[in-house]
Protein backbone atom coordinates (compact mmCIF):
# COMPACT_ATOMS: atom_id res chain seq x y z
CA UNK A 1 -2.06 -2.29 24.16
CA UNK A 2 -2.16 -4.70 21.05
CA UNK A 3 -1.37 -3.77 17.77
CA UNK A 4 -4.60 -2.68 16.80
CA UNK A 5 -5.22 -0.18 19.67
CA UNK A 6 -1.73 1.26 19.00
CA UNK A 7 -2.59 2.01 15.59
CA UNK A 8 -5.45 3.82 16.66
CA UNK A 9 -3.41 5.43 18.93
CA UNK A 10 -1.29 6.53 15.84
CA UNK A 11 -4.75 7.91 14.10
CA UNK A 12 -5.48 10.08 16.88
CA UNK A 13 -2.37 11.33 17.59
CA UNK A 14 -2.54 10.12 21.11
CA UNK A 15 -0.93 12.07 23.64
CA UNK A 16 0.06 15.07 21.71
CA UNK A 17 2.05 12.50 19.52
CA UNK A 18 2.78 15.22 16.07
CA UNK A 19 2.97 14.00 12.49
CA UNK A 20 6.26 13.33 12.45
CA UNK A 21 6.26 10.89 15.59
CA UNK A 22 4.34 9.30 14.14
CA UNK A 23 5.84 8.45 11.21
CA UNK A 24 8.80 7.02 13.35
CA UNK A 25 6.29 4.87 15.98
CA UNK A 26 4.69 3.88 12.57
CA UNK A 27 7.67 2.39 11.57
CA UNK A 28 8.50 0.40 14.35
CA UNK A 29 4.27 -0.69 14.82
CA UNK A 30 4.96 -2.38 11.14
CA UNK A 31 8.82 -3.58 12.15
CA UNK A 32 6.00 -5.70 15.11
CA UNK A 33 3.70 -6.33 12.72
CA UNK A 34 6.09 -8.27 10.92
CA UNK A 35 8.20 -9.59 13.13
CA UNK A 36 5.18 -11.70 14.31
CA UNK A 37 4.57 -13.31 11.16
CA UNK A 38 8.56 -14.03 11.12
CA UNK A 39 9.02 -12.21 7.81
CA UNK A 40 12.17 -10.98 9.09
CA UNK A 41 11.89 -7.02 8.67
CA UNK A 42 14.69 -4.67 8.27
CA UNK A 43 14.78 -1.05 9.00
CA UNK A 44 15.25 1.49 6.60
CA UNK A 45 18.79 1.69 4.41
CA UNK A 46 19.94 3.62 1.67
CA UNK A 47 21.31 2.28 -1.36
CA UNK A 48 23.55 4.41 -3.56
CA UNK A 49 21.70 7.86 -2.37
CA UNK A 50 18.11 6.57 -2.24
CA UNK A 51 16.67 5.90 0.79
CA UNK A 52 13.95 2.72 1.34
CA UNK A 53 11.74 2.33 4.32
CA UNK A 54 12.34 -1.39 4.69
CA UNK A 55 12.40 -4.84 3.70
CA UNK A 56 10.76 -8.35 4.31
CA UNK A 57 11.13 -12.05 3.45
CA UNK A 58 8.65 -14.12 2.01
CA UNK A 59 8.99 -17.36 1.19
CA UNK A 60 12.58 -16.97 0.05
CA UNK A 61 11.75 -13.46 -1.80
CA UNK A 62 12.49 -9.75 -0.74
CA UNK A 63 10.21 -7.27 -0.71
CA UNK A 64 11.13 -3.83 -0.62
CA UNK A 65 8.48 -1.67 2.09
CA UNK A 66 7.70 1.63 1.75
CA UNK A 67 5.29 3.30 4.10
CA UNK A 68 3.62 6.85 4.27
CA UNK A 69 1.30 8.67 6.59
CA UNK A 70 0.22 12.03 4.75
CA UNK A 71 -2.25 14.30 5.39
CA UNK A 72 -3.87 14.23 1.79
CA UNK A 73 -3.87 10.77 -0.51
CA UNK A 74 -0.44 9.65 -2.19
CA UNK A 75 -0.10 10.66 -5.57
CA UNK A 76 1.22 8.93 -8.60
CA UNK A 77 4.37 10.40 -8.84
CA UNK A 78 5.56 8.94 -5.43
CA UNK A 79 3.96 5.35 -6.03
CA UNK A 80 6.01 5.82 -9.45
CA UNK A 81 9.30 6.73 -7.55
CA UNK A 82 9.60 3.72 -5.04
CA UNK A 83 8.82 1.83 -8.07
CA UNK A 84 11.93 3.05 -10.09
CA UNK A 85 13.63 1.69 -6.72
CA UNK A 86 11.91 -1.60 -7.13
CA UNK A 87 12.83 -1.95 -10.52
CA UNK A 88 16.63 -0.88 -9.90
CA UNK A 89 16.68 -4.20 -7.87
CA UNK A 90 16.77 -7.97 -8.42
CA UNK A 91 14.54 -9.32 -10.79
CA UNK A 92 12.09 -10.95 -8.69
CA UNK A 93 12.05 -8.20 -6.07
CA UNK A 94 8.52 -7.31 -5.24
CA UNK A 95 7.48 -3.13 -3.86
CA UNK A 96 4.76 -3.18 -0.74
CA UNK A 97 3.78 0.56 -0.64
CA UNK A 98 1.19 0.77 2.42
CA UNK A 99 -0.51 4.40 2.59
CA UNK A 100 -2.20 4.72 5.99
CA UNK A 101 -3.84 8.56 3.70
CA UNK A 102 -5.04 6.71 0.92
CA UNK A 103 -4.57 6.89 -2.69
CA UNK A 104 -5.67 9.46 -5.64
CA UNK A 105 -7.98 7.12 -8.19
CA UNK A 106 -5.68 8.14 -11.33
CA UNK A 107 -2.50 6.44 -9.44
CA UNK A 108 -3.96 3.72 -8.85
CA UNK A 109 -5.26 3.48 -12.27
CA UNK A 110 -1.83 4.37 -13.60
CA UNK A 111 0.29 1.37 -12.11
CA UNK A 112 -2.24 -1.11 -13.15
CA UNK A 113 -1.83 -0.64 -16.72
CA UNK A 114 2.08 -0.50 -16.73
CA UNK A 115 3.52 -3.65 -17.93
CA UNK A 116 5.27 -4.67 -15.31
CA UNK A 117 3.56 -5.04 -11.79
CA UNK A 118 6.11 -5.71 -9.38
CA UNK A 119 4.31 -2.88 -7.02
CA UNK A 120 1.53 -4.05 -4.56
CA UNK A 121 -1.22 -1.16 -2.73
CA UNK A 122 -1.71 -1.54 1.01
CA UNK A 123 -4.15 1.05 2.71
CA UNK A 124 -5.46 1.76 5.90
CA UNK A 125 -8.09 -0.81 5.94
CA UNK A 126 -5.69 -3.63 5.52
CA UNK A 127 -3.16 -2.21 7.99
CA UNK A 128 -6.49 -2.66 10.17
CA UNK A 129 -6.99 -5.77 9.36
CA UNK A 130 -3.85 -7.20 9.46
CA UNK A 131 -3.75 -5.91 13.18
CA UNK A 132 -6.04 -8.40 13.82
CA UNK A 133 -5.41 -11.23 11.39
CA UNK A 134 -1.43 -10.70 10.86
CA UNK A 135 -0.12 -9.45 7.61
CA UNK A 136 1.10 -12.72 6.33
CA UNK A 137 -2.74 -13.37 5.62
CA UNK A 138 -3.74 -9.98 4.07
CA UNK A 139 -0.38 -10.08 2.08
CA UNK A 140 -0.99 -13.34 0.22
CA UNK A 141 -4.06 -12.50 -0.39
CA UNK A 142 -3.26 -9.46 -1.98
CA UNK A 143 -0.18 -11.27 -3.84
CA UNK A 144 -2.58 -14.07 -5.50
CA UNK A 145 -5.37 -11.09 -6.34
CA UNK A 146 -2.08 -9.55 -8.41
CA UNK A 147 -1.35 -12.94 -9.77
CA UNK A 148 -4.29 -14.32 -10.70
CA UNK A 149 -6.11 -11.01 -11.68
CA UNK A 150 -3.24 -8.35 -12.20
CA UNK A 151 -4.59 -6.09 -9.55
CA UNK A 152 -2.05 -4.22 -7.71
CA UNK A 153 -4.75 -3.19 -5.19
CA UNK A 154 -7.57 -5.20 -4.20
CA UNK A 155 -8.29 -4.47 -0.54
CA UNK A 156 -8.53 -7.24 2.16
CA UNK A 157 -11.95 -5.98 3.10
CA UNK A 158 -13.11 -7.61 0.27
CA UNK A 159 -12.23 -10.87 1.24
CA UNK A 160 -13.77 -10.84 4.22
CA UNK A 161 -16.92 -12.86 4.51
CA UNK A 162 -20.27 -11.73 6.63
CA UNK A 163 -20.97 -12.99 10.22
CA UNK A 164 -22.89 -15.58 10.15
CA UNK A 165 -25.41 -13.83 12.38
CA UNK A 166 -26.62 -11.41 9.69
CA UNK A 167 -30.03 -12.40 8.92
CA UNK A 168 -29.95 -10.39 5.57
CA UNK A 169 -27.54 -10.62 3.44
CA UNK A 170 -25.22 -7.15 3.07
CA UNK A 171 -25.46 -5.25 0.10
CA UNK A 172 -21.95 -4.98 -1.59
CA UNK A 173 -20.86 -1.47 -3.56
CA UNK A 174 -17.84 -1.30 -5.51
CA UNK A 175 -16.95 2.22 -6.24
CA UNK A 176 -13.99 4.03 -8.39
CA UNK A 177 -13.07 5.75 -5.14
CA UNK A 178 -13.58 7.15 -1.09
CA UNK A 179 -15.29 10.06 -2.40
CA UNK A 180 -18.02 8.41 -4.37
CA UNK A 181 -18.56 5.69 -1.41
CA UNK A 182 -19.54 8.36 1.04
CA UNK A 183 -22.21 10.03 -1.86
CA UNK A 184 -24.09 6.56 -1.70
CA UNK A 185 -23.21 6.60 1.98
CA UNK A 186 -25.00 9.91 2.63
CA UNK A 187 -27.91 8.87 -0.15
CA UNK A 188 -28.90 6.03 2.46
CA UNK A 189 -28.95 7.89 5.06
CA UNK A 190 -31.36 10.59 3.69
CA UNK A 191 -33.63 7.33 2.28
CA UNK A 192 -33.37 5.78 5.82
CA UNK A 193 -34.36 9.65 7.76
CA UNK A 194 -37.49 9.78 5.56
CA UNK A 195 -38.71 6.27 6.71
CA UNK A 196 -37.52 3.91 3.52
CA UNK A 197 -35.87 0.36 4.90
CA UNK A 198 -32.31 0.46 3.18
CA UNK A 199 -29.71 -2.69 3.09
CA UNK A 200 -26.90 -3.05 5.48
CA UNK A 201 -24.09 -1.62 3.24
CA UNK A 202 -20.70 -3.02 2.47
CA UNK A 203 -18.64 -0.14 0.69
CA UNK A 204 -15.91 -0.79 -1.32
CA UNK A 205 -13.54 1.69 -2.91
CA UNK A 206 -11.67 0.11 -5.85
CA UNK A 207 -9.63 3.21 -6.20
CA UNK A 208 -10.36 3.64 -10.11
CA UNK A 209 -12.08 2.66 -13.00
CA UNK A 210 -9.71 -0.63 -13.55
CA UNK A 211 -10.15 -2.00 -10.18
CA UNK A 212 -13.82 -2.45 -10.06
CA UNK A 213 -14.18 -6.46 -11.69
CA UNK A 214 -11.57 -7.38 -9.53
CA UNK A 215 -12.63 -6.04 -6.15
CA UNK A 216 -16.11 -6.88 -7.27
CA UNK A 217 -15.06 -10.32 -8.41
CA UNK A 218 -12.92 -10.79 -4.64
CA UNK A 219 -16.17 -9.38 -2.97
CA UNK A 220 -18.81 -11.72 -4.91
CA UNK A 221 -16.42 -15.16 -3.58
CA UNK A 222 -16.86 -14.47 -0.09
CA UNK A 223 -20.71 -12.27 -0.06
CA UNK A 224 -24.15 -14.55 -0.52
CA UNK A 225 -25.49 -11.26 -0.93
CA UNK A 226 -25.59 -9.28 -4.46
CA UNK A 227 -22.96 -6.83 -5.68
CA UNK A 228 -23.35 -3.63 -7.09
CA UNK A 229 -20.64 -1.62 -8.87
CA UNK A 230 -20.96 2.12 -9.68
CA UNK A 231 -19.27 3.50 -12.05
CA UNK A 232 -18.91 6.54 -13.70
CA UNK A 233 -19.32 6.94 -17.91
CA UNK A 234 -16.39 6.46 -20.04
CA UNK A 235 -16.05 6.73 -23.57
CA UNK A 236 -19.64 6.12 -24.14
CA UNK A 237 -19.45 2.73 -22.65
CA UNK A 238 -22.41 1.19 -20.60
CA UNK A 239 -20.25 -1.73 -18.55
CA UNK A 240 -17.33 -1.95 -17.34
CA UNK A 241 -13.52 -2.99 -18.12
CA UNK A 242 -13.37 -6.68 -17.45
CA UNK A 243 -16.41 -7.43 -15.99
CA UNK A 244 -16.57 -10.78 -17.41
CA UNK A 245 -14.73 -11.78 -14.10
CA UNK A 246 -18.78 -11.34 -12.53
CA UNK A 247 -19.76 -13.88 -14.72
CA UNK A 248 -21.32 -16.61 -12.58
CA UNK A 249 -22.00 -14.26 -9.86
CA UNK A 250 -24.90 -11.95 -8.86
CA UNK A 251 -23.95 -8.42 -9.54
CA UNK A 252 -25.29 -5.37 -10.95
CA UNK A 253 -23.54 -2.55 -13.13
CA UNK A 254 -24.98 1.22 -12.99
CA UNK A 255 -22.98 3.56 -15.38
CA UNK A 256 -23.68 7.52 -14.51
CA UNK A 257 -23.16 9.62 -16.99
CA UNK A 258 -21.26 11.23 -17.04
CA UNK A 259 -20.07 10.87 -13.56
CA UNK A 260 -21.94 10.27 -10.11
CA UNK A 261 -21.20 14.68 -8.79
CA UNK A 262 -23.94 15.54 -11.31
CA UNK A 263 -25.94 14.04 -8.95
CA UNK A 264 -25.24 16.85 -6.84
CA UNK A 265 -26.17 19.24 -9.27
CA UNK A 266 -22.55 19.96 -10.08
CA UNK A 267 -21.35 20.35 -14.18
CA UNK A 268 -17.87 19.28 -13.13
CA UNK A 269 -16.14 17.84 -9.99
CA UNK A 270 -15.51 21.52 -8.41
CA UNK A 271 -15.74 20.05 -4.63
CA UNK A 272 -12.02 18.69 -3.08
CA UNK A 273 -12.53 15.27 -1.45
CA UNK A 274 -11.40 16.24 1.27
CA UNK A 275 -14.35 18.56 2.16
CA UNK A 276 -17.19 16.34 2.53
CA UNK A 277 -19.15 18.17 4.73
CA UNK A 278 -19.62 20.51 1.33
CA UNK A 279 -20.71 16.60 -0.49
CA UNK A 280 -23.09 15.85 2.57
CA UNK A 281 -24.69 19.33 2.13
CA UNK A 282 -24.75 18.89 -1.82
CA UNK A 283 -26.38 15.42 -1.04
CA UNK A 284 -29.04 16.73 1.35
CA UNK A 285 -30.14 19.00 -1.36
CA UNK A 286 -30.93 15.89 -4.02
CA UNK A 287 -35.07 15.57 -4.69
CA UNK A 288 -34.45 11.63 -4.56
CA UNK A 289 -38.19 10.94 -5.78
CA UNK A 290 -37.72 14.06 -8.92
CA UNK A 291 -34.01 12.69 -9.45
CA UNK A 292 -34.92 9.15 -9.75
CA UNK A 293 -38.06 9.91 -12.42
CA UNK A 294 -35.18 12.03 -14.36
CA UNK A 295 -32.08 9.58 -14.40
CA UNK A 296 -33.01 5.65 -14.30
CA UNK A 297 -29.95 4.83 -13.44
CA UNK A 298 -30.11 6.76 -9.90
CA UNK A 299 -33.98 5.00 -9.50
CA UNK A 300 -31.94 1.36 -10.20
CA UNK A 301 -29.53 2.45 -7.03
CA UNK A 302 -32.08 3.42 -5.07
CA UNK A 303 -34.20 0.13 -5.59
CA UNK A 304 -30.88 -2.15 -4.97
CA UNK A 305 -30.67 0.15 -1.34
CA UNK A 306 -34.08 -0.60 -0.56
CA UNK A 307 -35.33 -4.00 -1.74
């Protein structure tokens, strides 16, 4: 198998493989994945009673690797504790954190306003594509989105352009996070059941408010097509933070307020993520034609899916 079928051998727990196999095959998959790109990967070691996952070399600099497979997403408090590793380091040492379960929105959020970013987000989707591309490509360009931008996650998806056989150009969506992707998901669906011709999607989950311009931005270099980003309301505002990085592009900006579950009918967000058969159910239950009159900001959406 290549690298990318073992992974999604990993996924599915292939051959009654348990959760805590796979953490160790995990391991050494990435210990390949590097290896290939000569980035010279160590194991994991413990320094002074904390324990890392690994480490890499890139272009003369170590980067400290730390790598999770959970059932639920990772939280802030363990992004924040391999960073207090990172920081007890070199100065110059750089934190890879890949989470193959995703991460909770307010983490994300959390590390990007810190002053010192010395932590970059991988997720599944780039351990996907650097399968098939090798991680020397999606990690510089995740390194120069943190540069240039100071986004610690901006996923590889987003860089990657259309094939060139697509006669229409994809419609892009930026979103604050997995859960609100699948909502417009499920939306197009229901509009393409009743007959309506919706766009060829390209969701992308910035994983927070702060991460929208950039993904958006990363999206709009590589997509002829136009770029939407949803967001939900915040302090009263009608845009979003940054969004001057759009300028030049073609992009649209729909604000819900106060946040895209009332669309479900719901007065707070009372549904887990995880449960989104409950979401699709809530979805199927939307009036899209009485919804739209109501909120013009659901009737802009729902144009953008079906011009």
């Amino acid at each position: 198998m290549n690298l990318r079928q073992e992974l999604a051998a990993l996924e599915s727990l292939a051959g009654g493989m348990t959760a805590q196999t796979r953490g160790r095959k995990f391991e050494k998959w990435l210990t390949q994945l590097l290896s290939q790109d000569d980035l010279e990967p160590r194991t994991s070691f413990r320094p002074k009673g904390e324990e890392v996952d690994g480490s890499f070399l890139h272009r003369g600099r170590i980067c400290l690797l730390e790598a999770k497979w959970w059932e639920n997403a990772v939280p802030a408090s363990a992004i924040y504790q391999f960073k207090g590793k990172v920081d007890g380091k070199l100065v110059g040492t750089l934190g890879m954190f890949i989470s193959m379960s995703g991460y909770s929105s307010d983490a994300v959020d959390a590390l990007r306003v810190g002053k010192d970013l010395n932590v970059v987000l991988f997720d599944k989707s780039d351990m996907e594509y650097a399968a098939d591309v090798g991680f020397l490509e999606v990690l510089e360009f995740k390194l120069r989105e943190a540069a240039e931008k100071g986004d610690v996650f901006v996923p590889y998806k987003a860089a990657v352009a259309p094939p060139p056989f697509v006669q229409r150009p994809l419609l892009t969506v930026v979103v604050e996070g997995a859960r609100d992707a699948f909502i417009i998901q499920c939306i197009a669906q229901m509009l393409l059941e009743r007959g309506d011709s919706v766009r060829e999607l390209n969701m992308l989950a910035a994983l927070g408010l702060a991460g929208l311009a950039p993904v958006a931005a990363a999206a709009a270099r590589v997509n002829p097509g136009p770029i939407v980003v949803v967001a939900d309301a915040f302090a009263g505002s009608t845009t979003i933070p940054n969004a001057e990085q759009l300028d030049g592009y073609e992009y649209e900006i729909i604000v819900i307020d106060p946040w895209i579950d009332r669309w479900l009918g719901l007065t707070s967000i009372d549904i887990p993520a995880s449960q989104r058969l409950d979401v699709a159910q809530r979805v199927r239950q939307i009036d899209i034609d009485a919804l739209a009159a109501e909120d013009k900001e659901f009737a802009r959406l729902i144009k953008l899916l079906t011009s």
